[in-house]
C-alpha atoms as a PDB file:
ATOM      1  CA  UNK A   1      13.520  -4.618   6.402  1.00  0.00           C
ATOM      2  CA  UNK A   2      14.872  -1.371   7.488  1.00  0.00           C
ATOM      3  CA  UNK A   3      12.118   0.837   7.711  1.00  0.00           C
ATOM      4  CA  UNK A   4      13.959   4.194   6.262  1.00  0.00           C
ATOM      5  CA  UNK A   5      14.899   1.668   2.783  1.00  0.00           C
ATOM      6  CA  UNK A   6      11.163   1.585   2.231  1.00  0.00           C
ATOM      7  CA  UNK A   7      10.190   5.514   3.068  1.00  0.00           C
ATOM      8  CA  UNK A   8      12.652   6.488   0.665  1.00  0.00           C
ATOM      9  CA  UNK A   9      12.076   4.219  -1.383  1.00  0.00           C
ATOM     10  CA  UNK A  10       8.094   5.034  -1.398  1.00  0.00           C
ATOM     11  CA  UNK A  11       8.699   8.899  -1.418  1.00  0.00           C
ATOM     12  CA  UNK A  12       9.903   8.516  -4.728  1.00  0.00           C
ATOM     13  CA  UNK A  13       6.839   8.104  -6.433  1.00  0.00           C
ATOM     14  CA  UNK A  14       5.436  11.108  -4.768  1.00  0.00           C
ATOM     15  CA  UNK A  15       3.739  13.106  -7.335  1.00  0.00           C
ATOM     16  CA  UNK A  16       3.022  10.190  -9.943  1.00  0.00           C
ATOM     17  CA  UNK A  17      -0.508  10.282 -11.333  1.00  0.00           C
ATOM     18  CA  UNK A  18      -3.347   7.901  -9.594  1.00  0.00           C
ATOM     19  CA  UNK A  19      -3.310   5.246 -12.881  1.00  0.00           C
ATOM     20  CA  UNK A  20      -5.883   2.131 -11.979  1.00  0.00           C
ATOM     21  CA  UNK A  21      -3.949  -1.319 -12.312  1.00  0.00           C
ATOM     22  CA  UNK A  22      -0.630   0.404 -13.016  1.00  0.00           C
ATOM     23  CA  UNK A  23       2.652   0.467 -10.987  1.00  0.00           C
ATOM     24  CA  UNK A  24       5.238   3.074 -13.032  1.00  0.00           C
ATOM     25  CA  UNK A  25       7.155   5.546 -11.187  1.00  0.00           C
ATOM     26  CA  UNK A  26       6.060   8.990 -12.720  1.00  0.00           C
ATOM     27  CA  UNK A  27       3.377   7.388 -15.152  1.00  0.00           C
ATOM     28  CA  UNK A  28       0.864   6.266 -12.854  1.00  0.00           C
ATOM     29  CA  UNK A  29      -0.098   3.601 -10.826  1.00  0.00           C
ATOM     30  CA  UNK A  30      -3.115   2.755  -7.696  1.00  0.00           C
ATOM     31  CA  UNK A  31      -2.301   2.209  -4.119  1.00  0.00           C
ATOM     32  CA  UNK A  32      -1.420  -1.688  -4.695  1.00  0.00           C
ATOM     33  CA  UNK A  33       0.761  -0.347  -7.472  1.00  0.00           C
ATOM     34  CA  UNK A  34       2.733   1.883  -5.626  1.00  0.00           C
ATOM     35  CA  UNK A  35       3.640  -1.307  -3.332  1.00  0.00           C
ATOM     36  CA  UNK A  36       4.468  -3.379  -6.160  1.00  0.00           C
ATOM     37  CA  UNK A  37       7.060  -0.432  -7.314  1.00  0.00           C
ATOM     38  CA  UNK A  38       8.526  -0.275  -4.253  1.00  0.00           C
ATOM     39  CA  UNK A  39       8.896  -3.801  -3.715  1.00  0.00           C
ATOM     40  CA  UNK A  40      10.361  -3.456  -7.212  1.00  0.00           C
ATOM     41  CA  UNK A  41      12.875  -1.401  -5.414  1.00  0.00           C
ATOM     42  CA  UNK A  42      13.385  -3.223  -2.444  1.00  0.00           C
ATOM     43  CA  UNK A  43      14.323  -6.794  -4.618  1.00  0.00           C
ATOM     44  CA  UNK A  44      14.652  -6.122  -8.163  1.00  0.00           C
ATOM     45  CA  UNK A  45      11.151  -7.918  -9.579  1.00  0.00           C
ATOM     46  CA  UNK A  46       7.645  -8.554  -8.250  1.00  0.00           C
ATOM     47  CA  UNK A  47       6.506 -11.474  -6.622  1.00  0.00           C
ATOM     48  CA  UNK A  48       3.712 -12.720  -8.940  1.00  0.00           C
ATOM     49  CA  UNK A  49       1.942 -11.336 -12.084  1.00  0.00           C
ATOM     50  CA  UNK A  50      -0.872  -9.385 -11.062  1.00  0.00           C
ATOM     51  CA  UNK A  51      -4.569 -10.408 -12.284  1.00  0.00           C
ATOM     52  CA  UNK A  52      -6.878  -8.001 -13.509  1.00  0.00           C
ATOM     53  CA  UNK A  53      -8.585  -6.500 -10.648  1.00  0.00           C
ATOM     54  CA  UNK A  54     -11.478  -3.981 -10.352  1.00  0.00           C
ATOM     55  CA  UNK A  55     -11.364  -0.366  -9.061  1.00  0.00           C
ATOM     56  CA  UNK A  56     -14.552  -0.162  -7.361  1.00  0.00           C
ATOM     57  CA  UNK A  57     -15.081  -1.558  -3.733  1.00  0.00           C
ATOM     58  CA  UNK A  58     -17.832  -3.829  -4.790  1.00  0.00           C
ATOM     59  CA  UNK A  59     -15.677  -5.900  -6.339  1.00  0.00           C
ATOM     60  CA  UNK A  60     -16.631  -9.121  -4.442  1.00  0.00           C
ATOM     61  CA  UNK A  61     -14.363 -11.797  -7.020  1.00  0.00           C
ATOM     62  CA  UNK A  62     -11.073 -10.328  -5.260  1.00  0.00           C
ATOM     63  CA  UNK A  63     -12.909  -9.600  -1.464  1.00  0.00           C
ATOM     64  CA  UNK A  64      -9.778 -10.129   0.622  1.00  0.00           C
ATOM     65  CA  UNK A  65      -7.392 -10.893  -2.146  1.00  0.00           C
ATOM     66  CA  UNK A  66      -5.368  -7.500  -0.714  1.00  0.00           C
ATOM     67  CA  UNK A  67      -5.076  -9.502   2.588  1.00  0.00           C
ATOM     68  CA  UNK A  68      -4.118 -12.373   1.313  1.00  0.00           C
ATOM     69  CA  UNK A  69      -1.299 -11.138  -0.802  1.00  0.00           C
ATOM     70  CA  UNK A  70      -0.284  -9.653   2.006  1.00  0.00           C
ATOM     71  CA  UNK A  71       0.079 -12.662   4.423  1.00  0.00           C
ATOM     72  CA  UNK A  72       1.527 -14.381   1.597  1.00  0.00           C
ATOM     73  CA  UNK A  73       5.022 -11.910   0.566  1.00  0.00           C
ATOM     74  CA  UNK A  74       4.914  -9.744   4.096  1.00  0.00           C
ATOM     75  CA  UNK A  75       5.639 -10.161   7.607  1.00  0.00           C
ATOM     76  CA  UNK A  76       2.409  -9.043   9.943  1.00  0.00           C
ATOM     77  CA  UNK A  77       3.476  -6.813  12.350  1.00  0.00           C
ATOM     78  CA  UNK A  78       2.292  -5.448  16.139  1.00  0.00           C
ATOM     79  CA  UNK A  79       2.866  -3.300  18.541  1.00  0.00           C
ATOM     80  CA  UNK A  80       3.800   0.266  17.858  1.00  0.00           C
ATOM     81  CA  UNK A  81       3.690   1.861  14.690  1.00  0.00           C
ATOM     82  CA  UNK A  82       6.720   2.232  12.672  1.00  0.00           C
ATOM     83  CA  UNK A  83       7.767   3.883   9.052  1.00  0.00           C
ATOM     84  CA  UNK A  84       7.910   1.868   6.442  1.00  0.00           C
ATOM     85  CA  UNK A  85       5.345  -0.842   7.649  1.00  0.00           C
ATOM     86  CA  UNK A  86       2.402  -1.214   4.912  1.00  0.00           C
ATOM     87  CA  UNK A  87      -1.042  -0.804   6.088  1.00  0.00           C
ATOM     88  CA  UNK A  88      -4.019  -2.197   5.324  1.00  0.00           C
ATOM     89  CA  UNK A  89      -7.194   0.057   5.295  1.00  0.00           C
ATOM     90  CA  UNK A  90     -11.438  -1.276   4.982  1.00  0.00           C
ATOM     91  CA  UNK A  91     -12.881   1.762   3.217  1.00  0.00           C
ATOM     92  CA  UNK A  92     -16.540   2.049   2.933  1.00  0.00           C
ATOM     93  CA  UNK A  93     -17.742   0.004   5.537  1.00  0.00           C
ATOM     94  CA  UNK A  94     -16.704  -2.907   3.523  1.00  0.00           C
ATOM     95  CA  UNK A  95     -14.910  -6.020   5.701  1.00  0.00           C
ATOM     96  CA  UNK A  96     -12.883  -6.428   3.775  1.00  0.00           C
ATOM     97  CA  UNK A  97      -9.209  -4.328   3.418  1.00  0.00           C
ATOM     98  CA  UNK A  98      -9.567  -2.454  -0.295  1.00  0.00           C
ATOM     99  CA  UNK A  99      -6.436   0.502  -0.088  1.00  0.00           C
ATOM    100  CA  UNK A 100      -3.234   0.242   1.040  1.00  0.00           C
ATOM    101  CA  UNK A 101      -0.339   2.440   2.233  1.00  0.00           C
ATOM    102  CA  UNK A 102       3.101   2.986   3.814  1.00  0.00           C
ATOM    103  CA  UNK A 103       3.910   4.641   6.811  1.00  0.00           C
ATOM    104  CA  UNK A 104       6.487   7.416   7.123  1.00  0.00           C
ATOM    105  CA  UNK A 105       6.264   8.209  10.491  1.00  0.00           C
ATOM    106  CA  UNK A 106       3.774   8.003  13.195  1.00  0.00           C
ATOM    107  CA  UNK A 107       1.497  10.429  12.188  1.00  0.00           C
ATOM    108  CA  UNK A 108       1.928   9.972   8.376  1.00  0.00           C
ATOM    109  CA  UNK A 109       1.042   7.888   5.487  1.00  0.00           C
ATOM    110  CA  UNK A 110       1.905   7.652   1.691  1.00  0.00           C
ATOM    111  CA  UNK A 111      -0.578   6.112  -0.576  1.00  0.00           C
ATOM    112  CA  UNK A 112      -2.015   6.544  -4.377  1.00  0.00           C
ATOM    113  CA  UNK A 113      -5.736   7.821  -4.337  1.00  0.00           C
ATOM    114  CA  UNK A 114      -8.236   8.841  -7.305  1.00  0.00           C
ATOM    115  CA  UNK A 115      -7.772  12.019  -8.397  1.00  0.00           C
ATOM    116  CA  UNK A 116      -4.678  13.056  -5.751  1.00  0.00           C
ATOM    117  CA  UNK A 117      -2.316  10.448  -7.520  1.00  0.00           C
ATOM    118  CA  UNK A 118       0.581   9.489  -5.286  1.00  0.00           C
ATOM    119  CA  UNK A 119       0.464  11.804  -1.635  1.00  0.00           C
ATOM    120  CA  UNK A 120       1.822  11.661   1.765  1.00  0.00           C
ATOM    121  CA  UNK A 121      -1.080  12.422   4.204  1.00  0.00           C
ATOM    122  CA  UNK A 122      -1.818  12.806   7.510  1.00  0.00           C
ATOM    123  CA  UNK A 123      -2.977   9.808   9.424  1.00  0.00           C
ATOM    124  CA  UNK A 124      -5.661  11.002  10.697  1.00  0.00           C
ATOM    125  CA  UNK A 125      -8.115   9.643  13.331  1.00  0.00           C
ATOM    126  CA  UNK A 126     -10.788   8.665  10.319  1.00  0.00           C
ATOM    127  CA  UNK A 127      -8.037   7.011   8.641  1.00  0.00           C
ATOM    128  CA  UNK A 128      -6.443   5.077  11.504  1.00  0.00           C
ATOM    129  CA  UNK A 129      -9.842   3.290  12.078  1.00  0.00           C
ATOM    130  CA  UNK A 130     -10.065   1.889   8.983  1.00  0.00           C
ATOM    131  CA  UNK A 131      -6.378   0.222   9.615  1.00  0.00           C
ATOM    132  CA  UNK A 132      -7.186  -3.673   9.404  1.00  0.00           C
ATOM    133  CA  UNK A 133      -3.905  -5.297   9.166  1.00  0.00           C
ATOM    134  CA  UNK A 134       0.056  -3.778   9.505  1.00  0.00           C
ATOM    135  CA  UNK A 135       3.194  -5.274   7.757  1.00  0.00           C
ATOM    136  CA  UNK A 136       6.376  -5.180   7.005  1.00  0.00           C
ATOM    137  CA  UNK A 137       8.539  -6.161   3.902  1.00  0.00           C
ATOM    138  CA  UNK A 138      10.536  -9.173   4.680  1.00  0.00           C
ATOM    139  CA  UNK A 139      14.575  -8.874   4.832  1.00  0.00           C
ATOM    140  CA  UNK A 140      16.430  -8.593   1.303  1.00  0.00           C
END
């Protein structure tokens, strides 16, 4: 997939409210929301109905359900980074990968967080760290 589709395509929800579980440009939605709307985007409908999910980290009935969603509908990726890959990121110490985001550029990141709704940040040192998996949305 052509990596400037999927950085406009995410910098449209720029702005929309942090909502947990939801995924609707302007409304709200979490990190894995913001994915689902731009995969939305990208081919028209989601992949699979979501199941409930929990927003705290300790959530251990979904540990590494992130993950495996995404081996499942994206294409890993190595090598350098590149806009519009999605990255995976362990927060808390935990193993496994809990928040996700898409690149815009080497140094930048957009992603839905508590409190800060949808924003493109800097990917910082702290942040690239916690990186535990890169991908990229297949072709249309």
């Amino acid at each position: 997939m052509n990596g400037e589709i999927v950085v406009v395509a995410a910098r449209q929800w720029l702005g929309t409210p942090y909502r947990h579980q939801a995924a609707t440009l302007g409304a709200g939605c979490d990190c894995l929301g913001l994915l689902r709307g731009v995969w939305r985007t990208l081919y028209g409908d989601e992949p699979m109905v979501m199941p409930p999910y929990r927003a705290d980290m300790r959530d251990v009935a979904h540990a590494g359900a992130l993950e495996a969603a995404a081996e499942r509908f994206l294409l890993p990726v190595g090598g350098q980074l590149q806009a519009g890959q999605v990255l995976l990121f362990r927060l808390n110490g935990m193993a496994a990968a809990k928040h996700c985001g898409i690149l815009v550029g080497p140094d930048r990141f957009i992603h839905s967080q508590e409190r800060l709704g949808v924003v493109e940040a800097s990917l910082t040192e702290a942040w690239a760290r916690r990186i535990s998996g890169r991908f990229t949305f297949p072709p249309r």
